[in-house]
PDB file of N, CA and C in Angstrom:
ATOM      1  N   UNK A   1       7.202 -14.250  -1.859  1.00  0.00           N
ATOM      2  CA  UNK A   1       6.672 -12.958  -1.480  1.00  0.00           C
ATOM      3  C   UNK A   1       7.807 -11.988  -1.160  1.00  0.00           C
ATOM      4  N   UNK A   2       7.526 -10.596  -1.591  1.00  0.00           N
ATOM      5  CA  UNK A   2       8.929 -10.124  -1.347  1.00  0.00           C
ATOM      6  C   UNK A   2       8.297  -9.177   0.030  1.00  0.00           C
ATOM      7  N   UNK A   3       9.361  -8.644   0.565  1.00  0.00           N
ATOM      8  CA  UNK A   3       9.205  -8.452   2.251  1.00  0.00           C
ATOM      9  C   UNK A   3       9.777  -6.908   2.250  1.00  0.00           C
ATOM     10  N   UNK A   4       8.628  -6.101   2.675  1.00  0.00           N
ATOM     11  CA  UNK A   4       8.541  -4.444   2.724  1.00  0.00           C
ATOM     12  C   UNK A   4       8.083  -4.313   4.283  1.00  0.00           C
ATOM     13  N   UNK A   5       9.139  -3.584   4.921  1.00  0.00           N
ATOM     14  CA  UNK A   5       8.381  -3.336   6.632  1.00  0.00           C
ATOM     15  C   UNK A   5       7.899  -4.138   7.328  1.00  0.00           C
ATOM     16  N   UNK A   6       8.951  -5.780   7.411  1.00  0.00           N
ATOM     17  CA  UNK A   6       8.315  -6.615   7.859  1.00  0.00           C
ATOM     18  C   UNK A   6       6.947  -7.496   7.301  1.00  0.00           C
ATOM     19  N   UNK A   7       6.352  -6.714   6.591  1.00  0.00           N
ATOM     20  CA  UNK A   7       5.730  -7.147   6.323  1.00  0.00           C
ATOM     21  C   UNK A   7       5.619  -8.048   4.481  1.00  0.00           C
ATOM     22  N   UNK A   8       4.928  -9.276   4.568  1.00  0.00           N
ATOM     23  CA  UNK A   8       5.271 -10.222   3.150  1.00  0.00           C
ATOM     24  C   UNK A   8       4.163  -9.319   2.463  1.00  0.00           C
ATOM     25  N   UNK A   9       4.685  -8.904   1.314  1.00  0.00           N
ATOM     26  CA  UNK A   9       3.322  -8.512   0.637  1.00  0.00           C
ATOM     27  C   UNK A   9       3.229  -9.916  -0.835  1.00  0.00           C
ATOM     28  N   UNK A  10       1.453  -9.543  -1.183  1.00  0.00           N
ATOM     29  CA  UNK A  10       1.500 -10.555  -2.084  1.00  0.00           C
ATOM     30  C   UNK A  10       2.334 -10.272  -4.088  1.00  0.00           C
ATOM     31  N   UNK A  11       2.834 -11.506  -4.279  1.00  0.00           N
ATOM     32  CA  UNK A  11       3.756 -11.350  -5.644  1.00  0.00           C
ATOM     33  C   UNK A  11       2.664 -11.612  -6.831  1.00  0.00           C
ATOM     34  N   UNK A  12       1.607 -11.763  -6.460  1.00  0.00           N
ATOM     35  CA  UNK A  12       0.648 -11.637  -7.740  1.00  0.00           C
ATOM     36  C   UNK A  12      -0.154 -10.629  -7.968  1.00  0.00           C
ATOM     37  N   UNK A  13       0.129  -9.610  -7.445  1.00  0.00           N
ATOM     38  CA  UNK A  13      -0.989  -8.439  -7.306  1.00  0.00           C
ATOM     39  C   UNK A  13      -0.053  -6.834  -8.049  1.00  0.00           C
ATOM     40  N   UNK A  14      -0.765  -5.942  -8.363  1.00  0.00           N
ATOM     41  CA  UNK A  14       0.117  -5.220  -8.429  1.00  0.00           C
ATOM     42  C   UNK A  14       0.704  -4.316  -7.121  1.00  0.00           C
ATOM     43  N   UNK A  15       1.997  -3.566  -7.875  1.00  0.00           N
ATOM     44  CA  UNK A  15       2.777  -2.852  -6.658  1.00  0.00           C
ATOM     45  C   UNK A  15       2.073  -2.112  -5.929  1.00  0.00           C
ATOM     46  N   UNK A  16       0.830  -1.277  -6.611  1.00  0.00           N
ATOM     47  CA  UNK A  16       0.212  -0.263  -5.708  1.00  0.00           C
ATOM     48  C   UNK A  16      -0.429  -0.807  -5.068  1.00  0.00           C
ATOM     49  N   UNK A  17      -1.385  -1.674  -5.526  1.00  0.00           N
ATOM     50  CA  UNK A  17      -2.398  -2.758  -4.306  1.00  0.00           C
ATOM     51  C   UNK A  17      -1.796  -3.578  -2.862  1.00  0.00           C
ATOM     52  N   UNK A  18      -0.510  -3.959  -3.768  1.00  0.00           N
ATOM     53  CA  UNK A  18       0.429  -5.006  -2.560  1.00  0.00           C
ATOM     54  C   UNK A  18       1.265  -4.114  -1.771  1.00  0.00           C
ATOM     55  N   UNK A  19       1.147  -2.668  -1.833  1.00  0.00           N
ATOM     56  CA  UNK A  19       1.725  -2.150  -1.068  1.00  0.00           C
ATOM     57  C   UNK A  19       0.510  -1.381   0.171  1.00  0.00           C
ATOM     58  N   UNK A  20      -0.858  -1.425  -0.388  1.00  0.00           N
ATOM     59  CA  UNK A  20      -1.679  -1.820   0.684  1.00  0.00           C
ATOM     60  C   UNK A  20      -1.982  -2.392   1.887  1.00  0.00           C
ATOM     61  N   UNK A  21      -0.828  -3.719   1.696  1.00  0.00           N
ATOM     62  CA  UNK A  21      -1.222  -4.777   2.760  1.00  0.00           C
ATOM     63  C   UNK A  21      -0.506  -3.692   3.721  1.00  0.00           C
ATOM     64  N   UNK A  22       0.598  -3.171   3.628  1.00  0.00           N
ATOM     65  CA  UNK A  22       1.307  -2.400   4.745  1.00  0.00           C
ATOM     66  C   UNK A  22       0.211  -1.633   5.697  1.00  0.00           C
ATOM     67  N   UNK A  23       0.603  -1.837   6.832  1.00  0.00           N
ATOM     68  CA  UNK A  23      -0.499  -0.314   7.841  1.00  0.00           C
ATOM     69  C   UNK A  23       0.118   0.622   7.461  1.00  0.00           C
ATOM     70  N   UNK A  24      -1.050   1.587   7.300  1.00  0.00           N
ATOM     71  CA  UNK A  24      -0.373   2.755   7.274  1.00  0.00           C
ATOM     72  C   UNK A  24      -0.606   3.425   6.153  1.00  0.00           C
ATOM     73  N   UNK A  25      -0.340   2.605   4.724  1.00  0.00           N
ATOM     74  CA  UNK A  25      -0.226   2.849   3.292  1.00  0.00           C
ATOM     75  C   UNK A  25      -1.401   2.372   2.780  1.00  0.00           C
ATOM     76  N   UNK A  26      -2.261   3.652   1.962  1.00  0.00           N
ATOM     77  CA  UNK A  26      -3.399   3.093   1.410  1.00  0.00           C
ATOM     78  C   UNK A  26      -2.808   3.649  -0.160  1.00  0.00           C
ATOM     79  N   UNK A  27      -3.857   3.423  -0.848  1.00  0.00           N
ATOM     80  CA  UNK A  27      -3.525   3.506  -2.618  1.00  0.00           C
ATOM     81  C   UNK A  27      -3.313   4.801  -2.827  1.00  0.00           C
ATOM     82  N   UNK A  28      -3.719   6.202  -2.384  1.00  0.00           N
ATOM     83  CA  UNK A  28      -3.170   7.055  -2.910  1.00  0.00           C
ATOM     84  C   UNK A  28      -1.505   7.173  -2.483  1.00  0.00           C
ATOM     85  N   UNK A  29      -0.716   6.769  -1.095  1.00  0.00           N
ATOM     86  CA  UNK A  29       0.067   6.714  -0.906  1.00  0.00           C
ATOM     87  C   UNK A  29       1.139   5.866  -1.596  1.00  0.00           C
ATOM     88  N   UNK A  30       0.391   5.109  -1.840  1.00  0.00           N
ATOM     89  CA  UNK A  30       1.129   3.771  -2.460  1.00  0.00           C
ATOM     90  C   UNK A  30       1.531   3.888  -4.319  1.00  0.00           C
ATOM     91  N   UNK A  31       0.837   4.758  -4.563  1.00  0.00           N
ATOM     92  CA  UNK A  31       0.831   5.094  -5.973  1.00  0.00           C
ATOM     93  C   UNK A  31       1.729   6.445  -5.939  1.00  0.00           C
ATOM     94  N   UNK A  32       2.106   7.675  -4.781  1.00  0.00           N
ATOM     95  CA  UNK A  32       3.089   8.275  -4.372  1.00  0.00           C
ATOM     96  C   UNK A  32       4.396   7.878  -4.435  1.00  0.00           C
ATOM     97  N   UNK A  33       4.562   6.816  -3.570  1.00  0.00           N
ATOM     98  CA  UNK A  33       5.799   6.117  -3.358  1.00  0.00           C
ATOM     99  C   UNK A  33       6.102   5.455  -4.594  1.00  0.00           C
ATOM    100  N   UNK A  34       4.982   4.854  -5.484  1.00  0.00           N
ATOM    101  CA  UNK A  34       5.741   4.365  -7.104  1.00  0.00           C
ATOM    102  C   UNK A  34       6.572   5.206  -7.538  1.00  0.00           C
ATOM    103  N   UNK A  35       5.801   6.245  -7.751  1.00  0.00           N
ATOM    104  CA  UNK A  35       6.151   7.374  -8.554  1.00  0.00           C
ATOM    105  C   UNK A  35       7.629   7.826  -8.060  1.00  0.00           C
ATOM    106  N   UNK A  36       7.611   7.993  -6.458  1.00  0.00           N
ATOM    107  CA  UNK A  36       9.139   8.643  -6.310  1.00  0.00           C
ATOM    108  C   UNK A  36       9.922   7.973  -6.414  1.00  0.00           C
ATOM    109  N   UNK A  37       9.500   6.314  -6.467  1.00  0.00           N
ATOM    110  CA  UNK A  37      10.656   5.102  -6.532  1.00  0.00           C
ATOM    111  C   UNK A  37      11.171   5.239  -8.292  1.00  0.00           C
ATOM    112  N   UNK A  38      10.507   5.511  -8.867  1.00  0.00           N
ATOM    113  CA  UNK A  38      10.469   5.350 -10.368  1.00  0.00           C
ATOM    114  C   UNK A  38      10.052   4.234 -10.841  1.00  0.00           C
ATOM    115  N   UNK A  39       8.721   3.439 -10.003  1.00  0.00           N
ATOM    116  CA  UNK A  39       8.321   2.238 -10.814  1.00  0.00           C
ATOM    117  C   UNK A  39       6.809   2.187 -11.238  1.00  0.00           C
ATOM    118  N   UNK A  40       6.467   1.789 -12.144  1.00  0.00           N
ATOM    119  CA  UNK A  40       4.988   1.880 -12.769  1.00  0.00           C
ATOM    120  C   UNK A  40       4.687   0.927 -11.732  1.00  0.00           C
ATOM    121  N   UNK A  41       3.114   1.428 -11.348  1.00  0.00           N
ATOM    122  CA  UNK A  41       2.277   1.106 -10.012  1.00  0.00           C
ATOM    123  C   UNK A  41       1.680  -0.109 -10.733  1.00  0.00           C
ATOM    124  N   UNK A  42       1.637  -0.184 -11.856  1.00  0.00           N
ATOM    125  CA  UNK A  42       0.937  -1.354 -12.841  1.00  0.00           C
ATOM    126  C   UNK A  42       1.619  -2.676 -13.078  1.00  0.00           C
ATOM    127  N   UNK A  43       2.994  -2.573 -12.439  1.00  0.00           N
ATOM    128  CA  UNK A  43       3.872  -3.718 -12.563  1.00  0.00           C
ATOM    129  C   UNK A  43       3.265  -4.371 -11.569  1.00  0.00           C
ATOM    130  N   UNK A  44       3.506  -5.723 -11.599  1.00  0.00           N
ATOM    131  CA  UNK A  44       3.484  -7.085 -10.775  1.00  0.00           C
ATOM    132  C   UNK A  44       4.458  -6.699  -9.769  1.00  0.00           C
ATOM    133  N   UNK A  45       4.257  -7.301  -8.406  1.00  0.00           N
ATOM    134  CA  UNK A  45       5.635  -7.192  -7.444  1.00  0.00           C
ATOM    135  C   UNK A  45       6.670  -8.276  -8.293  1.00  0.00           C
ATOM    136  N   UNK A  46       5.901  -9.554  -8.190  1.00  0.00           N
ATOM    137  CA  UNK A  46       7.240 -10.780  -9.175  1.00  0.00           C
ATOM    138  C   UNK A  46       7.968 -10.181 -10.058  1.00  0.00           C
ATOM    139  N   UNK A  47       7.531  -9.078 -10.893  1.00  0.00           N
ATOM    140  CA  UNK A  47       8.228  -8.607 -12.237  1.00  0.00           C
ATOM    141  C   UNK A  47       8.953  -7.632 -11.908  1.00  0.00           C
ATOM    142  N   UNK A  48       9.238  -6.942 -10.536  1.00  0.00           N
ATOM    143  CA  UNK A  48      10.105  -6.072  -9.927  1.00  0.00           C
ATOM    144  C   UNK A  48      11.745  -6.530  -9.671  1.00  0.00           C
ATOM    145  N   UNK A  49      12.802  -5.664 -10.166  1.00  0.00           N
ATOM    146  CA  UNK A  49      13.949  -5.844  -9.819  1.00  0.00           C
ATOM    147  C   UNK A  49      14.546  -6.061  -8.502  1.00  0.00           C
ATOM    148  N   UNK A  50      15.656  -6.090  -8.235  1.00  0.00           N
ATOM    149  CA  UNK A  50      15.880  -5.934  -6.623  1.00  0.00           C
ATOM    150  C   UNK A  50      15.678  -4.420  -6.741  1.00  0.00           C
ATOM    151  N   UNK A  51      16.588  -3.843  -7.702  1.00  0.00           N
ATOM    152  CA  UNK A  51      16.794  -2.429  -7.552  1.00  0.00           C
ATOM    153  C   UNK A  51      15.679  -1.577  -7.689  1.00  0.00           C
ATOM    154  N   UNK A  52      14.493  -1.977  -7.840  1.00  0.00           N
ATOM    155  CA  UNK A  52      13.017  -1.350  -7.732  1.00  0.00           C
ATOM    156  C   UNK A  52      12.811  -1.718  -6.536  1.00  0.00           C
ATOM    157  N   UNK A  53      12.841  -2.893  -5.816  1.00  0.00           N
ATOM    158  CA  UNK A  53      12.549  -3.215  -4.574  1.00  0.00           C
ATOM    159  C   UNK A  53      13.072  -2.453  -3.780  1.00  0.00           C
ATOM    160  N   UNK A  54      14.433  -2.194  -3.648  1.00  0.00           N
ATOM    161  CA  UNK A  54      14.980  -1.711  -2.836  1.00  0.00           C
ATOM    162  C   UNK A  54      14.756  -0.085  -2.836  1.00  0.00           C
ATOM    163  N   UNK A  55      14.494   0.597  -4.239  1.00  0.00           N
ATOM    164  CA  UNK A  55      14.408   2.469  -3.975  1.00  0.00           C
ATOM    165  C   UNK A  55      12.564   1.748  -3.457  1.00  0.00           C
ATOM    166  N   UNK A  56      11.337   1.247  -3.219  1.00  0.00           N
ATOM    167  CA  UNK A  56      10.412   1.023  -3.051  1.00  0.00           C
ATOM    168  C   UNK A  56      10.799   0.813  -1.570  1.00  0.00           C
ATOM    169  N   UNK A  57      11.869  -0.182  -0.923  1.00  0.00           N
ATOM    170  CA  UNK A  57      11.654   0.098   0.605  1.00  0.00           C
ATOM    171  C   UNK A  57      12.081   1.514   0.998  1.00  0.00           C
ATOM    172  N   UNK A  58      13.279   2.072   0.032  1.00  0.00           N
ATOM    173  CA  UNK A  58      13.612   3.214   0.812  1.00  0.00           C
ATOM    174  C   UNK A  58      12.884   4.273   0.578  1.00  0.00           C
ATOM    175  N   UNK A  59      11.300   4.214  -0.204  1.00  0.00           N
ATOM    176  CA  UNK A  59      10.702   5.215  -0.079  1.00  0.00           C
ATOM    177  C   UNK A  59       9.544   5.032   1.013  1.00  0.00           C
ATOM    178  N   UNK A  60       9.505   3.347   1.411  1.00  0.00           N
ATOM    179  CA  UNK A  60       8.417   3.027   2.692  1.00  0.00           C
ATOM    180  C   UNK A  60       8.786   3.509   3.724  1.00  0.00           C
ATOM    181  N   UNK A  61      10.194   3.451   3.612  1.00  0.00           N
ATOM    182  CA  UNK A  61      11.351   4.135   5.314  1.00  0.00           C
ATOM    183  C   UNK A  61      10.680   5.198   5.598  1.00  0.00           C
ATOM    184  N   UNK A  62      10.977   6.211   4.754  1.00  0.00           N
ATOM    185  CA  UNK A  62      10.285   7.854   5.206  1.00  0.00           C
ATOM    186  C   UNK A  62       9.059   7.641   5.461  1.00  0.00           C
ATOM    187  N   UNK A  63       7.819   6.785   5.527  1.00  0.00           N
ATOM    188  CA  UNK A  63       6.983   7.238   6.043  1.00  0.00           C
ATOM    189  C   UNK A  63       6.759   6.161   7.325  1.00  0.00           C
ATOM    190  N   UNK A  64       6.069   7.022   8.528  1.00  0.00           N
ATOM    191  CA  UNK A  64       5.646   6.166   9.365  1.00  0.00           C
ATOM    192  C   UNK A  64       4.610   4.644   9.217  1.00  0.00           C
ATOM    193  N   UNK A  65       5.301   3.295   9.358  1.00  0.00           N
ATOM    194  CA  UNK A  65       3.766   2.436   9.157  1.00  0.00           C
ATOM    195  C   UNK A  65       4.407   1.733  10.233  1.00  0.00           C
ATOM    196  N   UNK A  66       3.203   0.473   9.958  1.00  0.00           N
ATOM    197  CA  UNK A  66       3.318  -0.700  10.672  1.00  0.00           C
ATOM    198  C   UNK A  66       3.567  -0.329  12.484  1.00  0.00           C
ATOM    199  N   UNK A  67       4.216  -1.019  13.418  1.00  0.00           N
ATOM    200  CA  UNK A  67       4.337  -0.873  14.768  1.00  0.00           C
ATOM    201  C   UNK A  67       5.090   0.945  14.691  1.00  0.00           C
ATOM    202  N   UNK A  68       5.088   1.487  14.401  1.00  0.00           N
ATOM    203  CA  UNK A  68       5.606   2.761  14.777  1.00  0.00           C
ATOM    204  C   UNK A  68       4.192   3.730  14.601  1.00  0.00           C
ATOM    205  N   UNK A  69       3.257   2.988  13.984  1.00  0.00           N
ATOM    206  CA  UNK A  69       2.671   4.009  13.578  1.00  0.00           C
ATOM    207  C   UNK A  69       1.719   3.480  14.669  1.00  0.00           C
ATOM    208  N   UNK A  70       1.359   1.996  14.676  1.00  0.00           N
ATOM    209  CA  UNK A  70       0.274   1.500  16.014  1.00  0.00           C
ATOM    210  C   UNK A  70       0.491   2.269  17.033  1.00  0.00           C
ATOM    211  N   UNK A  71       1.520   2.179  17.493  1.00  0.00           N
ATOM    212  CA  UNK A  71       2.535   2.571  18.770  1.00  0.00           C
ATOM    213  C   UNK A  71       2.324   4.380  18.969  1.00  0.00           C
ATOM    214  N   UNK A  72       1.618   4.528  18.013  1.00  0.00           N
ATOM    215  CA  UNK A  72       1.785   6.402  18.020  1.00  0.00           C
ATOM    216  C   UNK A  72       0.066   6.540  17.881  1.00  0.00           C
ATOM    217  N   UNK A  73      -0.501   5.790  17.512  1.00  0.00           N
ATOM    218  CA  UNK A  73      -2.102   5.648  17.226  1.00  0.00           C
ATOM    219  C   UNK A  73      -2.499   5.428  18.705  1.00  0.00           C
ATOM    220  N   UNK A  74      -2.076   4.230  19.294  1.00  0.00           N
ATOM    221  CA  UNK A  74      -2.511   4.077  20.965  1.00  0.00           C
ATOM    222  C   UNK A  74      -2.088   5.336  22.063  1.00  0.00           C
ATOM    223  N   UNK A  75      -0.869   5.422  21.335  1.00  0.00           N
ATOM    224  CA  UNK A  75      -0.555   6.439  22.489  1.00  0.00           C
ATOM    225  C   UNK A  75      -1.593   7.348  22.435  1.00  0.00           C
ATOM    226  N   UNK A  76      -1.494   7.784  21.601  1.00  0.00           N
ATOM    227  CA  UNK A  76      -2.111   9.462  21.387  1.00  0.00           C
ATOM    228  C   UNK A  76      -4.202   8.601  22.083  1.00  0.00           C
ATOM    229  N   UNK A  77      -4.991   7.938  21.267  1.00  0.00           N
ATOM    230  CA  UNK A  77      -6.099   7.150  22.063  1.00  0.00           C
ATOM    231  C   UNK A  77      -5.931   7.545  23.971  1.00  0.00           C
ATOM    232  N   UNK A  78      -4.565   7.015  24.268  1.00  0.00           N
ATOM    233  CA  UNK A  78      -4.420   6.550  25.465  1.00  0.00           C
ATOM    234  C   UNK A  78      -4.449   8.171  26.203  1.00  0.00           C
ATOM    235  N   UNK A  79      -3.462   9.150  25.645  1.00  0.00           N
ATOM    236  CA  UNK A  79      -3.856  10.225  25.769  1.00  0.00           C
ATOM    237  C   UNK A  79      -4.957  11.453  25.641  1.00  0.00           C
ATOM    238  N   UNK A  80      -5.916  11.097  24.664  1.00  0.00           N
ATOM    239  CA  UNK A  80      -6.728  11.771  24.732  1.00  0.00           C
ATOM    240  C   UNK A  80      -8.211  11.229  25.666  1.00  0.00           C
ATOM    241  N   UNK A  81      -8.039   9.495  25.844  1.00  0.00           N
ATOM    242  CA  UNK A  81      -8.693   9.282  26.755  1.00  0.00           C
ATOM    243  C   UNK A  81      -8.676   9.888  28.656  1.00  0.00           C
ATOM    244  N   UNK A  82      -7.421  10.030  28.683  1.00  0.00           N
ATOM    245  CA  UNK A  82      -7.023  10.540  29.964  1.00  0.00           C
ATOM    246  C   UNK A  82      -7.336  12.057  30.147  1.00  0.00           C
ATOM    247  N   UNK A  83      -7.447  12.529  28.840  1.00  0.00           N
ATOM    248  CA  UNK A  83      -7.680  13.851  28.791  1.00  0.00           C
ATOM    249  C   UNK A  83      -9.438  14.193  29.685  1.00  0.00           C
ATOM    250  N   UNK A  84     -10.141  13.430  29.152  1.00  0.00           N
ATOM    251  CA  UNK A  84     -11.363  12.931  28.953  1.00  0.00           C
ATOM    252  C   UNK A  84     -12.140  13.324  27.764  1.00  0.00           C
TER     253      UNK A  84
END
């Protein structure tokens, strides 16, 4: 499994779907980030280079997911609960 934001995504699925598993990233995003990586969303993760892997994490970097994004989801909950 190759490993995006901590997180394992699956190597039999395609890139746009397996970049789903991420929080944060749903398919229109995920089909975004192909595009700016320069990789067809239709490829397999297994059939990905490093060097696709790697412009693919550095286009996950720029966006908020996973614990940064939880961490900003509760807060703000935690704040607008206090608000009332």
């Amino acid at each position: 499994m190759a490993r995006i934001s901590g997180v394992d995504i699956p190597r039999d699925k395609h890139i746009d779907i397996s970049l789903t598993y991420i929080y944060g990233i749903g398919r229109p995003t995920a089909i975004e980030i192909c595009k700016k990586a320069n990789v067809d969303a239709n490829k397999r993760v297994k059939d990905l280079t490093e060097e696709e892997l790697a412009a693919i994490r550095r286009e996950v970097s720029t966006y908020k997911v996973e614990g940064d994004l939880r961490r900003e989801v509760a807060l703000n909950i935690k704040t607008l609960m206090e608000i009332g």
